[in-house]
N, C-alpha and C. Protein backbone atom coordinates (compact mmCIF):
# COMPACT_ATOMS: atom_id res chain seq x y z
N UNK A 1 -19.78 6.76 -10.74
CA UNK A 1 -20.76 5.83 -11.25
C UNK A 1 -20.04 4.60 -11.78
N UNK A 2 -20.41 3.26 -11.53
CA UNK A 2 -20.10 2.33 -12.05
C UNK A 2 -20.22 2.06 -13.28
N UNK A 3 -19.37 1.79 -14.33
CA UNK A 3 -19.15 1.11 -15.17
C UNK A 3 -19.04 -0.09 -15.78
N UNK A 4 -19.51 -0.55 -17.04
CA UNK A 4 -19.04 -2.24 -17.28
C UNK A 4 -18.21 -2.47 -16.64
N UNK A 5 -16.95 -2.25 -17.05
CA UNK A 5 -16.14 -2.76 -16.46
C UNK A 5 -15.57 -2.53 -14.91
N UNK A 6 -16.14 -2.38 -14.12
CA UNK A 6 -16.04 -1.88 -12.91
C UNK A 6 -17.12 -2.81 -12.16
N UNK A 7 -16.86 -3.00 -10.90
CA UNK A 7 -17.89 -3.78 -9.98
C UNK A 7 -18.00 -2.49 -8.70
N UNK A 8 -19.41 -3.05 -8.14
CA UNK A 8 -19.87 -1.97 -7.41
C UNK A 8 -19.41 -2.92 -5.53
N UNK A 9 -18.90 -2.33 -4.70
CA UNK A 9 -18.25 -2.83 -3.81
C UNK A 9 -19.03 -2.39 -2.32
N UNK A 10 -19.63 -2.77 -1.69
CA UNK A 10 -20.19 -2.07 -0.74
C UNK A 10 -19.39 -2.89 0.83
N UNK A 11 -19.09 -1.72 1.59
CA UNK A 11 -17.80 -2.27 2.86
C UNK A 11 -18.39 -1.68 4.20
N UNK A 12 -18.01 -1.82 4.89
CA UNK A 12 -18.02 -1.48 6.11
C UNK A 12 -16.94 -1.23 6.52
N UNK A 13 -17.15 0.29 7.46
CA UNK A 13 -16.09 1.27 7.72
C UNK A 13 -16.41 1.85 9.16
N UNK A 14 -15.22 1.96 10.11
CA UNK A 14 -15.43 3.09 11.19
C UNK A 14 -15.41 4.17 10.80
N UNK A 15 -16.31 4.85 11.63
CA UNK A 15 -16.24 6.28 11.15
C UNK A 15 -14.83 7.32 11.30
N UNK A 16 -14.08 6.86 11.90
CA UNK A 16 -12.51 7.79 12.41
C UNK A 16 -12.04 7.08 11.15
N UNK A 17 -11.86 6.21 10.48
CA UNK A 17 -10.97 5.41 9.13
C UNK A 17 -11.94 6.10 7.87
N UNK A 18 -12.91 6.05 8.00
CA UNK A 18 -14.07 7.00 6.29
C UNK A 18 -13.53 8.48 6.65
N UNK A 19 -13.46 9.14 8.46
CA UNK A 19 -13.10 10.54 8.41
C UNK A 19 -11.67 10.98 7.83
N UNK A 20 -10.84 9.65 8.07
CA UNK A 20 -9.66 10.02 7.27
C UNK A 20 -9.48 9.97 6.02
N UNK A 21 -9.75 9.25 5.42
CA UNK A 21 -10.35 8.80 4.27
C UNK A 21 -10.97 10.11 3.27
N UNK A 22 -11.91 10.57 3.84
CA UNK A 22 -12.77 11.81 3.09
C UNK A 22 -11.55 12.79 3.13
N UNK A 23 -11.19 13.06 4.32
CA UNK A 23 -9.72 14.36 4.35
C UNK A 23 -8.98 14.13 3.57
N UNK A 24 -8.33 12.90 3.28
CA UNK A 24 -7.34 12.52 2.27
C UNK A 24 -7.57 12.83 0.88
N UNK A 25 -8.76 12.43 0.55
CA UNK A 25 -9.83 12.51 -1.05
C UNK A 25 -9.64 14.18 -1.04
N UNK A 26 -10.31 14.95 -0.20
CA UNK A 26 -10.20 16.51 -0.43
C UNK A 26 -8.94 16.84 -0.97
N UNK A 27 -8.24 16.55 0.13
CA UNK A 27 -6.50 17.42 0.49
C UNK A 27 -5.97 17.17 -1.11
N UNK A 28 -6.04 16.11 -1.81
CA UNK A 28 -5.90 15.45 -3.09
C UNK A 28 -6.90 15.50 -4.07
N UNK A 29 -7.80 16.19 -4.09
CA UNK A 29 -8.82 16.56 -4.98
C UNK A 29 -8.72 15.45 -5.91
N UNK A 30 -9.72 14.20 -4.66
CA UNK A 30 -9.61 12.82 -5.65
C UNK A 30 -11.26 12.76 -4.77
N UNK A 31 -11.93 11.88 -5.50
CA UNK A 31 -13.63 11.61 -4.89
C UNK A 31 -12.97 10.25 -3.87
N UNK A 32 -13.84 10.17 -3.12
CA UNK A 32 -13.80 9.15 -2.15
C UNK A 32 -13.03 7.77 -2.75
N UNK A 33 -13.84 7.23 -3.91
CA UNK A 33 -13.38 6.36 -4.76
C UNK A 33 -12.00 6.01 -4.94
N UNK A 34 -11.73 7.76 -5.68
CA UNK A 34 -10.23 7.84 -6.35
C UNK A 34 -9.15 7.20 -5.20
N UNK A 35 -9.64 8.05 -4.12
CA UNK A 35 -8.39 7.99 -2.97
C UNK A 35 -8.52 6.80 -2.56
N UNK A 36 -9.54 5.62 -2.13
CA UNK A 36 -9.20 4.30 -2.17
C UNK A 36 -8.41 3.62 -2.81
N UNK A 37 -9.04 3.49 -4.15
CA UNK A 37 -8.13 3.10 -5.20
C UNK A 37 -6.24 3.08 -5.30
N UNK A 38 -5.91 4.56 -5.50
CA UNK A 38 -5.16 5.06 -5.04
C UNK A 38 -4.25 4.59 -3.98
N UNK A 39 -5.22 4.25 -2.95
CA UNK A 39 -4.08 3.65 -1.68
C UNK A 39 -4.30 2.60 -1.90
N UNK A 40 -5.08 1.30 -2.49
CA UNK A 40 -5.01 0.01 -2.22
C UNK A 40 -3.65 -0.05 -3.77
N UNK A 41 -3.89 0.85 -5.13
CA UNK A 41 -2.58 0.31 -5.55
C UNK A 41 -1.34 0.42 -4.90
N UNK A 42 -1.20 1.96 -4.38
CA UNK A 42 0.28 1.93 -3.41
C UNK A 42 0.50 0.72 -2.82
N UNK A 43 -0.15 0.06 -1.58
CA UNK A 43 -0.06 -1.11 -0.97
C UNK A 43 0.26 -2.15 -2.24
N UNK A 44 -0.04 -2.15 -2.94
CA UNK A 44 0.10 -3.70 -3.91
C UNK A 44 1.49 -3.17 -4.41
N UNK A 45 1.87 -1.89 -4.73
CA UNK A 45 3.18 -1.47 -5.06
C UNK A 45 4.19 -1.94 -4.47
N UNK A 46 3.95 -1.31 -2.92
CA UNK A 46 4.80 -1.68 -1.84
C UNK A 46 4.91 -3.31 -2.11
N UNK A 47 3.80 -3.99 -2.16
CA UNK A 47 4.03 -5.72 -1.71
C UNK A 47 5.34 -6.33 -3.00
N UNK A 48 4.69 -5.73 -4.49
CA UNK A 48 5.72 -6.11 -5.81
C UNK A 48 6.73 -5.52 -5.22
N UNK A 49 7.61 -4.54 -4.68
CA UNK A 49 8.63 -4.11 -4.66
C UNK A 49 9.74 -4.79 -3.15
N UNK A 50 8.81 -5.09 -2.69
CA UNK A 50 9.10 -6.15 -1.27
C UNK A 50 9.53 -7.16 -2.20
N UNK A 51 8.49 -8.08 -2.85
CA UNK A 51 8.64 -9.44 -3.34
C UNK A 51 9.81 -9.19 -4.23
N UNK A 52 10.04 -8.28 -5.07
CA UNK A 52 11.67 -8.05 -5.82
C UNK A 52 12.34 -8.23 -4.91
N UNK A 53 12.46 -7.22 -3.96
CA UNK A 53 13.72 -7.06 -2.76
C UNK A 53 14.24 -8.53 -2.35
N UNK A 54 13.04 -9.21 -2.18
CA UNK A 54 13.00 -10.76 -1.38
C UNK A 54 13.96 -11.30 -2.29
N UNK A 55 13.44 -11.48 -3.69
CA UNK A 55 13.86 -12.52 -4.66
C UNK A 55 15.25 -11.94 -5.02
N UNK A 56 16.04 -10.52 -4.70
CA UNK A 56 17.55 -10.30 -4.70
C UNK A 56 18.14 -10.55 -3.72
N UNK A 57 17.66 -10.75 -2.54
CA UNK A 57 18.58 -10.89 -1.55
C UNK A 57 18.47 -12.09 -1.14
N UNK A 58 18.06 -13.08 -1.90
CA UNK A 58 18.31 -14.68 -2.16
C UNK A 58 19.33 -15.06 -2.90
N UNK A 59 19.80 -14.09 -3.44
CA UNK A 59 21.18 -14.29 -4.01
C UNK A 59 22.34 -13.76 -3.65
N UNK A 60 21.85 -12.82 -2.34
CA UNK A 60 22.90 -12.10 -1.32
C UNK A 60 22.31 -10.76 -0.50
N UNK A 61 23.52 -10.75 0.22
CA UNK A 61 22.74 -9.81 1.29
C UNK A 61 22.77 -8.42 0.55
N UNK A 62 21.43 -8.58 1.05
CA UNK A 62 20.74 -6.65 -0.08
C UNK A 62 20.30 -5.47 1.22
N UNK A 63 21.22 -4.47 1.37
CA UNK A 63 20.49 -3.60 2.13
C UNK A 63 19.83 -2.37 1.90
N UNK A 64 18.97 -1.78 2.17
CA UNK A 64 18.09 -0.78 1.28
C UNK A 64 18.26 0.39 2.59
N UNK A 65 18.60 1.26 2.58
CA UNK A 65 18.78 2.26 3.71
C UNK A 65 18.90 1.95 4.60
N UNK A 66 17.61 2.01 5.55
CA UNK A 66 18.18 1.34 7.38
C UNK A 66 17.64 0.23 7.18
N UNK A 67 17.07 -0.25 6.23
CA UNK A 67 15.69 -1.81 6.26
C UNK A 67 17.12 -2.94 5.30
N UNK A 68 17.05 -4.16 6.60
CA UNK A 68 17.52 -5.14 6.15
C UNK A 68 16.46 -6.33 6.07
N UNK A 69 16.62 -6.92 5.31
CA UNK A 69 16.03 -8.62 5.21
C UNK A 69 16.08 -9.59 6.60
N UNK A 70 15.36 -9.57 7.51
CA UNK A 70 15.81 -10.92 8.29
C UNK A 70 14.66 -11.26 8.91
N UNK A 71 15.15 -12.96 8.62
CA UNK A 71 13.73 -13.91 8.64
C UNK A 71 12.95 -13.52 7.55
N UNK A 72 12.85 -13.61 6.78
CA UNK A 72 12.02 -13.22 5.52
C UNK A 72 11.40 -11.68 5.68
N UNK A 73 11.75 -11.08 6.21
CA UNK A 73 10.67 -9.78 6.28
C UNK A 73 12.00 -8.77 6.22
N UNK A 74 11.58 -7.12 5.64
CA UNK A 74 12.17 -5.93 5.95
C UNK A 74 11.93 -5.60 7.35
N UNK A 75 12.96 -5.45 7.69
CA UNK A 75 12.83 -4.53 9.43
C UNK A 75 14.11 -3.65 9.47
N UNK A 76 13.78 -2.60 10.18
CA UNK A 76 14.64 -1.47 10.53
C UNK A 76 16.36 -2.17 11.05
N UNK A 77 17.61 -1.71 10.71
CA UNK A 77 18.65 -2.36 11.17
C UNK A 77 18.97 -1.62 12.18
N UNK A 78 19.05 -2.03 13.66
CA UNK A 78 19.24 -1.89 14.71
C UNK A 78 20.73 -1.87 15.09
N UNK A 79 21.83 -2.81 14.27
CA UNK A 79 22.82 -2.52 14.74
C UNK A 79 23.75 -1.62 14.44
């Protein structure tokens, strides 16, 4: 149920992306809601922890396991 502080969001969804979606919420005994939530902070996690990565390896080359910096983006190091 929505709350003051909360806004009520209504989206449009394929049904194979809501079926994954609902499986995920179960498997995690989170309501539909939770498990959105949930994954849109991960994603914003991922983006702050990218944008760190970015802003250190402007001061030199930073490598993080197989993912190097080039052209502005993380990509797998191939060589």
């Amino acid at each position: 149920m929505a709350t003051k502080d909360t806004t009520h969001l209504r989206l449009r969804i394929d049904p194979a992306r809501l079926a994954k979606l609902e499986k995920a919420a179960e498997k995690n005994a989170r309501t539909l809601t939770a498990e959105i939530i949930f994954r849109l902070d991960g994603s914003f996690k991922r983006d702050d922890f990218e944008a760190a990565l970015d802003a250190l390896s402007e001061r030199g080359t930073v490598r993080l396991g197989d993912k190097i910096r080039k052209d502005g983006r993380w990509v797998k190091d191939e060589s």
